[in-house]
C-alpha atoms as a PDB file:
ATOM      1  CA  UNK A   1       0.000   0.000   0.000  1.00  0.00           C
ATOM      2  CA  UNK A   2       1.110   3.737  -0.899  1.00  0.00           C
ATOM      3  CA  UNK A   3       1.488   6.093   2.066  1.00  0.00           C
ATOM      4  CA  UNK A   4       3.360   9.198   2.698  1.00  0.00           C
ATOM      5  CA  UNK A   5       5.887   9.859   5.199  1.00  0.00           C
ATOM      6  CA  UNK A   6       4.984  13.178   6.244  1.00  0.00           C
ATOM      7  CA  UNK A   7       5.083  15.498   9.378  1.00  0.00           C
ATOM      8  CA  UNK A   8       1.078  16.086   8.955  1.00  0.00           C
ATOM      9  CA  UNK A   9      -0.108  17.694  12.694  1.00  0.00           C
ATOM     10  CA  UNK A  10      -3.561  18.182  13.187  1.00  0.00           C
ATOM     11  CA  UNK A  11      -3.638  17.778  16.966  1.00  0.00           C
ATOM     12  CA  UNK A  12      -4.681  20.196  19.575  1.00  0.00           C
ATOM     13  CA  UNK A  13      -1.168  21.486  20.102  1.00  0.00           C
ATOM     14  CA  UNK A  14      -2.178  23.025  16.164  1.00  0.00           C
ATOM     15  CA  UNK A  15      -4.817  24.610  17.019  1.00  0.00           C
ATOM     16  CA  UNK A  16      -4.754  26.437  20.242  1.00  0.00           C
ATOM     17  CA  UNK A  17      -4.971  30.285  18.446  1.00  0.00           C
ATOM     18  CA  UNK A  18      -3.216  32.149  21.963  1.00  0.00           C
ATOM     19  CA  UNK A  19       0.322  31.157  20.817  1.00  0.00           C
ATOM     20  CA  UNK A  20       0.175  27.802  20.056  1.00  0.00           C
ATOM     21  CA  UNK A  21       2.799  25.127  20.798  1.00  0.00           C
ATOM     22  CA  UNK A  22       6.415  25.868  19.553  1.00  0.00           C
ATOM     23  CA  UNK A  23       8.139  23.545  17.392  1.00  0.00           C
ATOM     24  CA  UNK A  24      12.102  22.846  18.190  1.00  0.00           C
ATOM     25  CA  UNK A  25      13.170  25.126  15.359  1.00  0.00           C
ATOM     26  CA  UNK A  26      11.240  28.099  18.168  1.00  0.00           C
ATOM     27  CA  UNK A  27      13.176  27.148  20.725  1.00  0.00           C
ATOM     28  CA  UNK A  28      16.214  27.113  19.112  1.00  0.00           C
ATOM     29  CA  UNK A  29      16.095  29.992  16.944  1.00  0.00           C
ATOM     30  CA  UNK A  30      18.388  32.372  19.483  1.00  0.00           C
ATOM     31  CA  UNK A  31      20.884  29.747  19.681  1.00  0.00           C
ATOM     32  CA  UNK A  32      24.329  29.842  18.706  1.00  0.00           C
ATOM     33  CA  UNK A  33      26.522  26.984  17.227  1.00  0.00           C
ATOM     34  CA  UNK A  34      29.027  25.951  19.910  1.00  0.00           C
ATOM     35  CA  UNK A  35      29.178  22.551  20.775  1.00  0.00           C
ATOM     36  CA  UNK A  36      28.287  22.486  24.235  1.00  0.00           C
ATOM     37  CA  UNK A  37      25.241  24.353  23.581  1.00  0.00           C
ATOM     38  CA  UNK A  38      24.247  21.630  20.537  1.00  0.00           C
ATOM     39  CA  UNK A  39      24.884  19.365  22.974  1.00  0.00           C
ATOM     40  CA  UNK A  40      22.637  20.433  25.700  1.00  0.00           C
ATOM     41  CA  UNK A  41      19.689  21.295  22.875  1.00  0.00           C
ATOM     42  CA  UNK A  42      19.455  18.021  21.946  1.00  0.00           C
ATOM     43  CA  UNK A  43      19.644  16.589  25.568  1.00  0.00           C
ATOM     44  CA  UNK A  44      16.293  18.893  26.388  1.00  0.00           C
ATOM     45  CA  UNK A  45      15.286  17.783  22.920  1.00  0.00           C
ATOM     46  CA  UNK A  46      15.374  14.007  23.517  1.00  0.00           C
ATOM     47  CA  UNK A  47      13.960  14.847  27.442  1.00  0.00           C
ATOM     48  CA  UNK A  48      10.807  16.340  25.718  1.00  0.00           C
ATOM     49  CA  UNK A  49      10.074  12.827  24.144  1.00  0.00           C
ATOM     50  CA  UNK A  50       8.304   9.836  26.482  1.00  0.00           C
ATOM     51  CA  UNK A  51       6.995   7.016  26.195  1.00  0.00           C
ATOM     52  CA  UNK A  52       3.012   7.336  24.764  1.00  0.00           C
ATOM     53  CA  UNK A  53       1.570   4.615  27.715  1.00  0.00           C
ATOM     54  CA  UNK A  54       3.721   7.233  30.410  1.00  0.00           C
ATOM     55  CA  UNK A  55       2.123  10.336  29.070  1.00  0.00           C
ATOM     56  CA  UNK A  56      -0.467  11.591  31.123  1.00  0.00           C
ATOM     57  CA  UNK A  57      -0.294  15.452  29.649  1.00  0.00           C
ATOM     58  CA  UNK A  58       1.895  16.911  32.157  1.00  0.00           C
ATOM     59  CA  UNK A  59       4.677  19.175  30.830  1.00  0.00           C
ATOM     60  CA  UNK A  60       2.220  20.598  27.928  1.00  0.00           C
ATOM     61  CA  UNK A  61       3.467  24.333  27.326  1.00  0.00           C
ATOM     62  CA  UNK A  62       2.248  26.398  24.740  1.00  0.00           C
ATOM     63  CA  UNK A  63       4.809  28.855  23.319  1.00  0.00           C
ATOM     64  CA  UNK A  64       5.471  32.192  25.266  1.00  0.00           C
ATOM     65  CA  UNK A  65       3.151  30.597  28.480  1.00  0.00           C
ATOM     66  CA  UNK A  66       5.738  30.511  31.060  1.00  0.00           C
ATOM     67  CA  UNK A  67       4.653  33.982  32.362  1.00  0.00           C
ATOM     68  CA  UNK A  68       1.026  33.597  31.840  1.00  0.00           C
ATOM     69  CA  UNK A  69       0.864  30.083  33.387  1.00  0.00           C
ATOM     70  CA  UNK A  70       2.070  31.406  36.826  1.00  0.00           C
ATOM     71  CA  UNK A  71      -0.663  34.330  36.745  1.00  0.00           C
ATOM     72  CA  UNK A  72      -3.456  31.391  35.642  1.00  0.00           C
ATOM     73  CA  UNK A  73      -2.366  28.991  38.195  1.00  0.00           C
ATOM     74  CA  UNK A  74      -2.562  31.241  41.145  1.00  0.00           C
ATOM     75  CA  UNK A  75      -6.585  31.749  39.834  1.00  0.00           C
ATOM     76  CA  UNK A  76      -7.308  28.476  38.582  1.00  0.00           C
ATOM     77  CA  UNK A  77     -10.626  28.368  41.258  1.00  0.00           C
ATOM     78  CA  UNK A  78     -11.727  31.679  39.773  1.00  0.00           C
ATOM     79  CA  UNK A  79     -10.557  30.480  35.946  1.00  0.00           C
ATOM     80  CA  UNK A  80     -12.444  27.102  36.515  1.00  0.00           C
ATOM     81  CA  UNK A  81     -15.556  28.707  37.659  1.00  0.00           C
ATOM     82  CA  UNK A  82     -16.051  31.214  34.946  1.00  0.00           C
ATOM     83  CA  UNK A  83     -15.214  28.761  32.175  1.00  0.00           C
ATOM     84  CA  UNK A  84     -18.218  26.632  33.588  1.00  0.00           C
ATOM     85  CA  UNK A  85     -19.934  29.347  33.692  1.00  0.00           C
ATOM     86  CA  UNK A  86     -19.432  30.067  29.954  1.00  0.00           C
ATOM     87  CA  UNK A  87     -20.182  26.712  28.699  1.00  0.00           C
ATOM     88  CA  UNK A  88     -23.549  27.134  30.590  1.00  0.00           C
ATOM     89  CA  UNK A  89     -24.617  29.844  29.685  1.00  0.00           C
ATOM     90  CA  UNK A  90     -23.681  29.780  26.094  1.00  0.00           C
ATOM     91  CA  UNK A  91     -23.623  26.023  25.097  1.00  0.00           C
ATOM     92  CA  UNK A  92     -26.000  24.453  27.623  1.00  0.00           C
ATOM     93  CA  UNK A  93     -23.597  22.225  28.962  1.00  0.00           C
ATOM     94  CA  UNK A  94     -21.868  21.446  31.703  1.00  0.00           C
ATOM     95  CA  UNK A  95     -18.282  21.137  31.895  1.00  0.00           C
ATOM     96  CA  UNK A  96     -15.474  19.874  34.171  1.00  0.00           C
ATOM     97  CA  UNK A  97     -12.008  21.591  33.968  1.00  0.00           C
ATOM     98  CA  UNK A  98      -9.100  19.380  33.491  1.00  0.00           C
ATOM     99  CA  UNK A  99      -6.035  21.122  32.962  1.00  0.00           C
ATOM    100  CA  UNK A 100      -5.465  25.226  32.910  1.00  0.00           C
ATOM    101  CA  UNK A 101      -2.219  25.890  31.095  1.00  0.00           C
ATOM    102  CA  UNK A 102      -0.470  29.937  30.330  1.00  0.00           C
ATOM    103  CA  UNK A 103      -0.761  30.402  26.390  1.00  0.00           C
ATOM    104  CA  UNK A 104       0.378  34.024  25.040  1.00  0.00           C
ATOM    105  CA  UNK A 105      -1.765  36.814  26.591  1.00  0.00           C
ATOM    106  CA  UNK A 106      -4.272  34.108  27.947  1.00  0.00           C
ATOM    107  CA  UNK A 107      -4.993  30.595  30.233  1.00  0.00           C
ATOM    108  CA  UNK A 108      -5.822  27.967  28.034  1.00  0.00           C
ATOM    109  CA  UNK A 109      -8.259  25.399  30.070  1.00  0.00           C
ATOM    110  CA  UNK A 110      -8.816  22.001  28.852  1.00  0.00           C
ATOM    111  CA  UNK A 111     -12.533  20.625  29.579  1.00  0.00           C
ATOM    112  CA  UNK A 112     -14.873  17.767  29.388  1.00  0.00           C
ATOM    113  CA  UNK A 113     -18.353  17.642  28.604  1.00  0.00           C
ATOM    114  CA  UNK A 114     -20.259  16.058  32.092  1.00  0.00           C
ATOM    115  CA  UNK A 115     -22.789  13.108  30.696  1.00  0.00           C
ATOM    116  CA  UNK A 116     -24.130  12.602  26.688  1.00  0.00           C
ATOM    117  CA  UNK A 117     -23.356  13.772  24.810  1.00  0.00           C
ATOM    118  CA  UNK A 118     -19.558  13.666  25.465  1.00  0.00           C
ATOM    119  CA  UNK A 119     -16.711  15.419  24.471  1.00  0.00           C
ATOM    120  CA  UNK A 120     -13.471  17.379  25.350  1.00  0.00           C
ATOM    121  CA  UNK A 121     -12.784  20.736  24.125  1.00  0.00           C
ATOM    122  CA  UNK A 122     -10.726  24.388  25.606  1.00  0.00           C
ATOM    123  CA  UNK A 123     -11.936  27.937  26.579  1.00  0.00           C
ATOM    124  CA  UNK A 124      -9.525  30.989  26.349  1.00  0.00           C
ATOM    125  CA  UNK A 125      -9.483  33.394  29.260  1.00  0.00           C
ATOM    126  CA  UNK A 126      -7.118  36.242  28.658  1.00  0.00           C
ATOM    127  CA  UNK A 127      -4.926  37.450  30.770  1.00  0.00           C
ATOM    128  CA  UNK A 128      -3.218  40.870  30.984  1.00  0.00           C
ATOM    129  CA  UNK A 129       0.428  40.042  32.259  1.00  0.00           C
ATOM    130  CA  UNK A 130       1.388  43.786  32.891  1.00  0.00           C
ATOM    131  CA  UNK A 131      -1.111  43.880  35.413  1.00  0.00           C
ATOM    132  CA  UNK A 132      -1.238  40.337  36.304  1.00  0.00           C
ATOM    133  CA  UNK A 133      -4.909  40.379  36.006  1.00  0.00           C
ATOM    134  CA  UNK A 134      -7.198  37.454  34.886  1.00  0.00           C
ATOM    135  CA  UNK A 135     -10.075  38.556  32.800  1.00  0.00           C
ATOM    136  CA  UNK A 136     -12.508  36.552  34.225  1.00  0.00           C
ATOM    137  CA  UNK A 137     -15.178  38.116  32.159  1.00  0.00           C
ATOM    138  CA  UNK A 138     -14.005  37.744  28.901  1.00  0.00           C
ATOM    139  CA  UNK A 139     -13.720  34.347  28.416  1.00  0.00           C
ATOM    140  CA  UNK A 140     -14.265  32.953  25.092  1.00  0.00           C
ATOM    141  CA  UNK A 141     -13.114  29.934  22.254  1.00  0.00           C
ATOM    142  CA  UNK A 142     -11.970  29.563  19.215  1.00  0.00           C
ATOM    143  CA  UNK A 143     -14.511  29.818  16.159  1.00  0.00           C
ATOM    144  CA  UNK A 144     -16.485  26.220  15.758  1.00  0.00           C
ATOM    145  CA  UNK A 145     -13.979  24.761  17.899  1.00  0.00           C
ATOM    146  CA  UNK A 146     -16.881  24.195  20.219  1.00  0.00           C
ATOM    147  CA  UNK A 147     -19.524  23.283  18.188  1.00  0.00           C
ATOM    148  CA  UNK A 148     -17.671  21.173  15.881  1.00  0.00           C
ATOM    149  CA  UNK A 149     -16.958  19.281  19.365  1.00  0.00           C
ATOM    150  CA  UNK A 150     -20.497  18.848  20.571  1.00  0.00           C
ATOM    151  CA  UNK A 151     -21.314  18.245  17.091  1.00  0.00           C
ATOM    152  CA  UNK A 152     -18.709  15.289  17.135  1.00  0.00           C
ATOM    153  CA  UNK A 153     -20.345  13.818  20.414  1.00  0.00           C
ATOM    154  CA  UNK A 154     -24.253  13.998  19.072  1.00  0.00           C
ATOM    155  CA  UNK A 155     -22.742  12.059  16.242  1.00  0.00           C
ATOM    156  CA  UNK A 156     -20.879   9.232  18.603  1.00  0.00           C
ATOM    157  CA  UNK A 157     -24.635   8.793  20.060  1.00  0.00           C
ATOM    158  CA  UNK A 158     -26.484   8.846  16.816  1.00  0.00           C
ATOM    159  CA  UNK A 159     -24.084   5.644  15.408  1.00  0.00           C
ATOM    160  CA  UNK A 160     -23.493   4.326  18.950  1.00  0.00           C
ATOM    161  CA  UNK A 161     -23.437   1.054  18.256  1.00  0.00           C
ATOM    162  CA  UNK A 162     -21.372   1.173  14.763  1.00  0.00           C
ATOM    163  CA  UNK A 163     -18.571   3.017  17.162  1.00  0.00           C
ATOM    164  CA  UNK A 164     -18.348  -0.011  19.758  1.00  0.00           C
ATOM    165  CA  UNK A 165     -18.098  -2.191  16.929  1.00  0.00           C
ATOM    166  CA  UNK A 166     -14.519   0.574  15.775  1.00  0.00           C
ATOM    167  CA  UNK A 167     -13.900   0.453  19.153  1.00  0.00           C
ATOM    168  CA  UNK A 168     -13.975  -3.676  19.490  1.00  0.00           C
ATOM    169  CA  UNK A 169     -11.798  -3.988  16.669  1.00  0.00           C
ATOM    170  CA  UNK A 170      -8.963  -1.798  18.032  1.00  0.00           C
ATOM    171  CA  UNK A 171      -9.105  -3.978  21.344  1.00  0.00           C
ATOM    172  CA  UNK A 172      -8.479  -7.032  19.656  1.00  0.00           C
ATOM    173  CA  UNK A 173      -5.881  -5.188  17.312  1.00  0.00           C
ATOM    174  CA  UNK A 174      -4.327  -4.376  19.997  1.00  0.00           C
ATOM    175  CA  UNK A 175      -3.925  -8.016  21.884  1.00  0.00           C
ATOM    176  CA  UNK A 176      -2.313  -9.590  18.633  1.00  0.00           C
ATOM    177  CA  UNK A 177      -0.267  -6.600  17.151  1.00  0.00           C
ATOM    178  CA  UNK A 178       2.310  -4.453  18.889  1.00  0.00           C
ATOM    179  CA  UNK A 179       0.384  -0.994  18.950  1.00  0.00           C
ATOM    180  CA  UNK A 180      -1.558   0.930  21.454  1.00  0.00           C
ATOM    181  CA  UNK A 181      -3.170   4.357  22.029  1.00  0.00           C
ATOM    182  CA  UNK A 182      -3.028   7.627  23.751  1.00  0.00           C
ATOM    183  CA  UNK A 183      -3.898   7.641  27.824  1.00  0.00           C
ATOM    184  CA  UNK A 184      -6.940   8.330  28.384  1.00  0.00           C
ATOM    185  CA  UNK A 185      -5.688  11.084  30.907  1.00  0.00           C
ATOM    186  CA  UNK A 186      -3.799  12.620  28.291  1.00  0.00           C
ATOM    187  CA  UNK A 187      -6.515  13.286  26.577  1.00  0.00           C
ATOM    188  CA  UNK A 188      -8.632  15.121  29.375  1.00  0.00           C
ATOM    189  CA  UNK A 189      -5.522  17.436  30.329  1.00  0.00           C
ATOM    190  CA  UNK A 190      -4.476  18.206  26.362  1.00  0.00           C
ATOM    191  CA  UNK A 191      -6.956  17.141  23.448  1.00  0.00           C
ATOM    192  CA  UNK A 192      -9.302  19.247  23.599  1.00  0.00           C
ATOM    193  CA  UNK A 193     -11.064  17.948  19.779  1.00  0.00           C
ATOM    194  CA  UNK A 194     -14.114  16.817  20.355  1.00  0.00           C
ATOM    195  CA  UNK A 195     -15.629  13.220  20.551  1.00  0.00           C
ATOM    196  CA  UNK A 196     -11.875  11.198  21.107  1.00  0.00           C
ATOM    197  CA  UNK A 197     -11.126   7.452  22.332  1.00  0.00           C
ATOM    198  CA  UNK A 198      -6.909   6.981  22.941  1.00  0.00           C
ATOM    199  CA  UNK A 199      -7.190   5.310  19.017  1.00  0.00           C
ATOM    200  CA  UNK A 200      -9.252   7.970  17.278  1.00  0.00           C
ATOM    201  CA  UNK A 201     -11.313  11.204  17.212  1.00  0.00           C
ATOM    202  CA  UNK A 202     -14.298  12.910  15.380  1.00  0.00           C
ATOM    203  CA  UNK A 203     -13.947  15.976  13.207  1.00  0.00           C
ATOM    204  CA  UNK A 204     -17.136  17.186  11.607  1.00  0.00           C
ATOM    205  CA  UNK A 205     -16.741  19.512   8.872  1.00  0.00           C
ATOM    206  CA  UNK A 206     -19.890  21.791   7.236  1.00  0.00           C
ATOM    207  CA  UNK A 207     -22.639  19.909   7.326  1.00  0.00           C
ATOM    208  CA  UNK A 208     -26.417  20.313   6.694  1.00  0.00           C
ATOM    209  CA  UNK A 209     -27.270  17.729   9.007  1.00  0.00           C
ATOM    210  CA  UNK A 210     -25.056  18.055  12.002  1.00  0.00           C
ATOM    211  CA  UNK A 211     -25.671  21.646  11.908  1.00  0.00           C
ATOM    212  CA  UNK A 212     -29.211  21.041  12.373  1.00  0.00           C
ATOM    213  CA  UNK A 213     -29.383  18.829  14.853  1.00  0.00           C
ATOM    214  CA  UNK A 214     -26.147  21.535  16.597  1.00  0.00           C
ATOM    215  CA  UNK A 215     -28.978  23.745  16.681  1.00  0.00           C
ATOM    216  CA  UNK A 216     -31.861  21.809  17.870  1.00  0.00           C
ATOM    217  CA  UNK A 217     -29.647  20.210  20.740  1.00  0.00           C
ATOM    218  CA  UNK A 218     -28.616  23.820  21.876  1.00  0.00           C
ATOM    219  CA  UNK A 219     -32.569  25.012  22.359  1.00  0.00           C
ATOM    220  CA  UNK A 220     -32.969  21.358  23.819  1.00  0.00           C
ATOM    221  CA  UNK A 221     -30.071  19.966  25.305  1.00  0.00           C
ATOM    222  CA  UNK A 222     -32.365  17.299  27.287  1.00  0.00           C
ATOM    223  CA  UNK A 223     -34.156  15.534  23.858  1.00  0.00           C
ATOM    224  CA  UNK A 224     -33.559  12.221  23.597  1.00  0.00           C
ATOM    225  CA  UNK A 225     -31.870   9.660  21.126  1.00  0.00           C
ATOM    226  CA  UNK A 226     -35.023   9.257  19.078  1.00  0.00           C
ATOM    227  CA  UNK A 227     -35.667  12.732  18.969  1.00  0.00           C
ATOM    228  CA  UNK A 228     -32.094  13.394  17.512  1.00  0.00           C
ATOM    229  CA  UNK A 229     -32.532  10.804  15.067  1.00  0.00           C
ATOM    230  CA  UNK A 230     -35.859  12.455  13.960  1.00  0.00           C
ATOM    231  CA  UNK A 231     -34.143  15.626  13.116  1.00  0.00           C
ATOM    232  CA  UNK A 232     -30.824  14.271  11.791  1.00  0.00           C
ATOM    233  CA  UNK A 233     -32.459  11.753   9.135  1.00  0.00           C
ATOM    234  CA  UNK A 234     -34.571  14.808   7.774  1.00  0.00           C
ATOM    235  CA  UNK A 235     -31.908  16.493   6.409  1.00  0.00           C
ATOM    236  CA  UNK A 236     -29.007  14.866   3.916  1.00  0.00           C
ATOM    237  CA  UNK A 237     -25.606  13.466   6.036  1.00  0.00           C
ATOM    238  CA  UNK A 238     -22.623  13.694   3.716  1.00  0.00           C
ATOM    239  CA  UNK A 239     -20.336  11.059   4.775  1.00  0.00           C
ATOM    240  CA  UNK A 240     -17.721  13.291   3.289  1.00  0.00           C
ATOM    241  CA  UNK A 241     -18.306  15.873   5.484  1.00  0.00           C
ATOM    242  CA  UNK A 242     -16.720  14.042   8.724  1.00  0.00           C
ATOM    243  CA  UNK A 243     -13.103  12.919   9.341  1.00  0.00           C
ATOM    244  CA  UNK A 244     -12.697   9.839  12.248  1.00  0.00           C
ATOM    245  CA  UNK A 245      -8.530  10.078  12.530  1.00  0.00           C
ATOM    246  CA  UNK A 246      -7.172   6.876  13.563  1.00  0.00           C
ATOM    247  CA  UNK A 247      -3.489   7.307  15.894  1.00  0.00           C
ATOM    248  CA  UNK A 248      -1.733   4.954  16.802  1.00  0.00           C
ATOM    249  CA  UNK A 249       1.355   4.254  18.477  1.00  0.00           C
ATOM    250  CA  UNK A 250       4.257   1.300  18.566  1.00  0.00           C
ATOM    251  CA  UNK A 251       4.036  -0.189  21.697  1.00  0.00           C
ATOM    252  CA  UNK A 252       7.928  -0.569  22.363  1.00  0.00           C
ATOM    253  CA  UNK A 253      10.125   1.873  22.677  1.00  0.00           C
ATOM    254  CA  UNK A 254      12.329   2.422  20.072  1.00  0.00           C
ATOM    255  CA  UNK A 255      10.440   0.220  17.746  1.00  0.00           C
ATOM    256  CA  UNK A 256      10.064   2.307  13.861  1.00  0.00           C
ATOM    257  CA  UNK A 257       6.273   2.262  12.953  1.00  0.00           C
ATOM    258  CA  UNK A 258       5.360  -0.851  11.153  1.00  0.00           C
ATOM    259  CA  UNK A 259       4.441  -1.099   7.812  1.00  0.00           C
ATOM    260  CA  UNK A 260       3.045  -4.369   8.024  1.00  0.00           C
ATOM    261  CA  UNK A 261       0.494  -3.066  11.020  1.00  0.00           C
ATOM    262  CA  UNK A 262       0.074  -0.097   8.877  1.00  0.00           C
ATOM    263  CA  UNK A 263      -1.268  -1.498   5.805  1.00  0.00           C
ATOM    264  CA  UNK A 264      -3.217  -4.208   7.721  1.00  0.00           C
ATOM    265  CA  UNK A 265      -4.870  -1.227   9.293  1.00  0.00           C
ATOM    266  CA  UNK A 266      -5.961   0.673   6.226  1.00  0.00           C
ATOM    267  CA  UNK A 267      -7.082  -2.969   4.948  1.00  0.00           C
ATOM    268  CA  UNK A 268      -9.281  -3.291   7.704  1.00  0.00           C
ATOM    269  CA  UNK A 269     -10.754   0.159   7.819  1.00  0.00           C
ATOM    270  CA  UNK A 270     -12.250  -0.707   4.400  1.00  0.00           C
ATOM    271  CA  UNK A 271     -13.232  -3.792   4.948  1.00  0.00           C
ATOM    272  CA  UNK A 272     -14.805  -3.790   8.349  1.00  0.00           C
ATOM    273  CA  UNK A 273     -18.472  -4.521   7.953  1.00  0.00           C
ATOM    274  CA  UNK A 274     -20.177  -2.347  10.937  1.00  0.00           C
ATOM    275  CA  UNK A 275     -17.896   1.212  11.259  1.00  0.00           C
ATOM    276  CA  UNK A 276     -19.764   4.345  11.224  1.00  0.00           C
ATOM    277  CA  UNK A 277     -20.069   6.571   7.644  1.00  0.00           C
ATOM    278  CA  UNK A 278     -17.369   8.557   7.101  1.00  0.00           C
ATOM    279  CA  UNK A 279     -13.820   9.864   5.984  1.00  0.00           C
ATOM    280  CA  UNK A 280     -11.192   7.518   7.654  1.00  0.00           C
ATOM    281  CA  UNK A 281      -7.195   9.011   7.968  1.00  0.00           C
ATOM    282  CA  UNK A 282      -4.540   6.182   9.876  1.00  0.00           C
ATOM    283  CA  UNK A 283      -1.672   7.322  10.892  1.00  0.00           C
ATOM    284  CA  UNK A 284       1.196   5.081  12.990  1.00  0.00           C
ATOM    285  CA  UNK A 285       3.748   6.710  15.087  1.00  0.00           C
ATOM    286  CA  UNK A 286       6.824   4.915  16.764  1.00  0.00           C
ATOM    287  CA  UNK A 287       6.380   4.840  20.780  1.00  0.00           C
ATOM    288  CA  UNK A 288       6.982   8.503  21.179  1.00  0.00           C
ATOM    289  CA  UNK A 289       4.768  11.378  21.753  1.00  0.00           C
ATOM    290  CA  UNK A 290       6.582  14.989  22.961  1.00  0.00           C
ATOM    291  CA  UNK A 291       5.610  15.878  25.800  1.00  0.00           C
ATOM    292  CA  UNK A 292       5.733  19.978  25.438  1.00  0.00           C
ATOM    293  CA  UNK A 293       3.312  20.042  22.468  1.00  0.00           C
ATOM    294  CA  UNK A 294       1.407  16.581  22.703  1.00  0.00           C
ATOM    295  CA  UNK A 295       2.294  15.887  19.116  1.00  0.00           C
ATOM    296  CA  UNK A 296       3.487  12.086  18.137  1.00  0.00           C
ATOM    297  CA  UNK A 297       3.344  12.666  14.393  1.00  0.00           C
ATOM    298  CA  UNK A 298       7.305  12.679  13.317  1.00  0.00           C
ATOM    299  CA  UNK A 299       8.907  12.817   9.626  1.00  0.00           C
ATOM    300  CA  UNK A 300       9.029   8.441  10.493  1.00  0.00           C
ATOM    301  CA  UNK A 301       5.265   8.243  10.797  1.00  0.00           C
ATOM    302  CA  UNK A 302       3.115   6.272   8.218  1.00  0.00           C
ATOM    303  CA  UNK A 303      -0.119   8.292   6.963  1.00  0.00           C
ATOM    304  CA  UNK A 304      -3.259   7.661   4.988  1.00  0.00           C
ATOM    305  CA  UNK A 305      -4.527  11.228   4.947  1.00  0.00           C
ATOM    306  CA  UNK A 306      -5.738  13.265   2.818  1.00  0.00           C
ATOM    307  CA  UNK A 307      -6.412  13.175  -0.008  1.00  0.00           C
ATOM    308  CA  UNK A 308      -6.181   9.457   0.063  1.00  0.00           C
ATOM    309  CA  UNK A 309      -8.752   9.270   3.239  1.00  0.00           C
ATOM    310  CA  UNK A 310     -11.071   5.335   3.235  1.00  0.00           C
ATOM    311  CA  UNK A 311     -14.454   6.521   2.369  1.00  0.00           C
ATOM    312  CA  UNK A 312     -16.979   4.399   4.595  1.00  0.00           C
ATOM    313  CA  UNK A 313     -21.126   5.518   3.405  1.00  0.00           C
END
């Protein structure tokens, strides 16, 4: 099977819009070219990489937070209640704060949706560092970053059953082949997506459909699964218009990602009979994940991605 080999990073670490996560060529752009210094760069380098069954999300930075993260940290009990707050009052959900990390100008806080329909997501409280003052009142997110999210867990509960069927499949992948996924804790302190299992998440693009039953959840949050069905079948679903992304990761250390596991993979994903519709991406990464900007993708990871995504209607 073709693939690429290609640095590719669509985690959270991508997308957090207060200053993001640096990559090493940041951090090393005010170096100079002695050799003790190379030295000690690529010691903090290769300390930045664990093990992806030891990563819980601790050590997550996002670039120019140092400052910031000292200022949200001393307020996390005021930063935790206005983000619930916020997701009350303007999502009709309830939330419980995970993780609060310093981003540029602003705390970045990590949440999870309490009961159905679930999810994890962040909130952006700014923060003005001259004053060391916590805007409280401002809080806000990213554009569709929320609503893509819930829209990601009304879709888990609409194909329930054709998920624990995905979800079977990577158990048993995982007791014969030498992979495994994310902690589960890492993803409550740093994903952050949406709808995500330690093997895969939900990313809903436009869609008719999911938009309208977005909309209809928000001025009922407490309707039920056959009401959501109701409104969902009665407009058009474009299978097109949602990606599940598959990660996985080696389970040794220092093993390269497979090809062999890789292509059986891909195999699978179209052959599988019961998997909910939808664009399918696999990618493989060796056994390490870095633990500054919760990104495992590396130039020696194996990807099916776009545009070569496994079409399931």
């Amino acid at each position: 099977m073709k693939h690429k080999r290609k640095l590719v990073v669509y985690s959270i670490s991508t997308m957090l819009l207060m200053g993001g996560c640096g990559n090493l060529g940041d951090m090393k752009e005010n170096t100079n070219s002695s050799t003790n210094t190379q030295a000690t760069e690529k010691k903090n380098h290769d300390d930045r990489y664990v093990s992806v069954q030891d990563y819980t999300g601790d050590g997550y930075m996002p670039r120019h937070g140092q400052e910031t993260d000292k200022i949200a940290k001393e307020h996390q009990d005021e930063i935790t209640k206005a983000v619930q707050k916020f997701f009350i009052e303007t999502y009709k959900t309830e939330v419980k704060v995970h993780n609060v990390v310093g981003s540029q100008d602003a705390a970045t806080v990590f949440v999870e949706s309490v009961g159905e329909p679930h999810f994890y997501t962040y909130a952006v409280v700014p923060i003005d560092k001259q004053k060391k003052e916590v805007k409280f009142d401002n809080v806000f997110t990213q554009e569709g970053q929320v609503e893509n999210a819930i829209k990601s867990g009304l879709y888990h509960l609409l194909y329930e059953e054709e998920f624990a069927q995905l979800d079977s499949y990577f158990t048993e992948l995982q007791k014969k082949e030498a992979v495994v996924g994310r902690t589960v804790e890492s993803l409550k302190k740093v994903g952050g997506v949406g709808y995500m299992t330690p093997n895969y998440f939900i990313s809903p693009i436009k869609d008719e459909a999911l938009d309208t039953l977005y909309n209809s959840y928000i001025e009922n949050p407490k309707m039920d699964i056959v009401q959501m069905r109701e409104i969902f079948e009665k407009s058009s679903f474009s299978p097109e218009k949602l990606i599940i992304s598959i990660q996985l990761y080696m389970s040794k250390k220092g093993s390269p990602p497979s090809d062999k596991i890789f292509d059986q993979v891909c195999k699978d994903i179209k052959s599988l009979e019961i998997i909910p519709p939808g664009l399918y991406s696999v990618t493989l990464n060796d056994n390490l994940i870095d633990s500054l900007t919760a990104i495992g993708i590396k130039d020696n990871s194996l990807e099916l991605i776009y545009p070569n995504y496994v079409l399931r209607e």
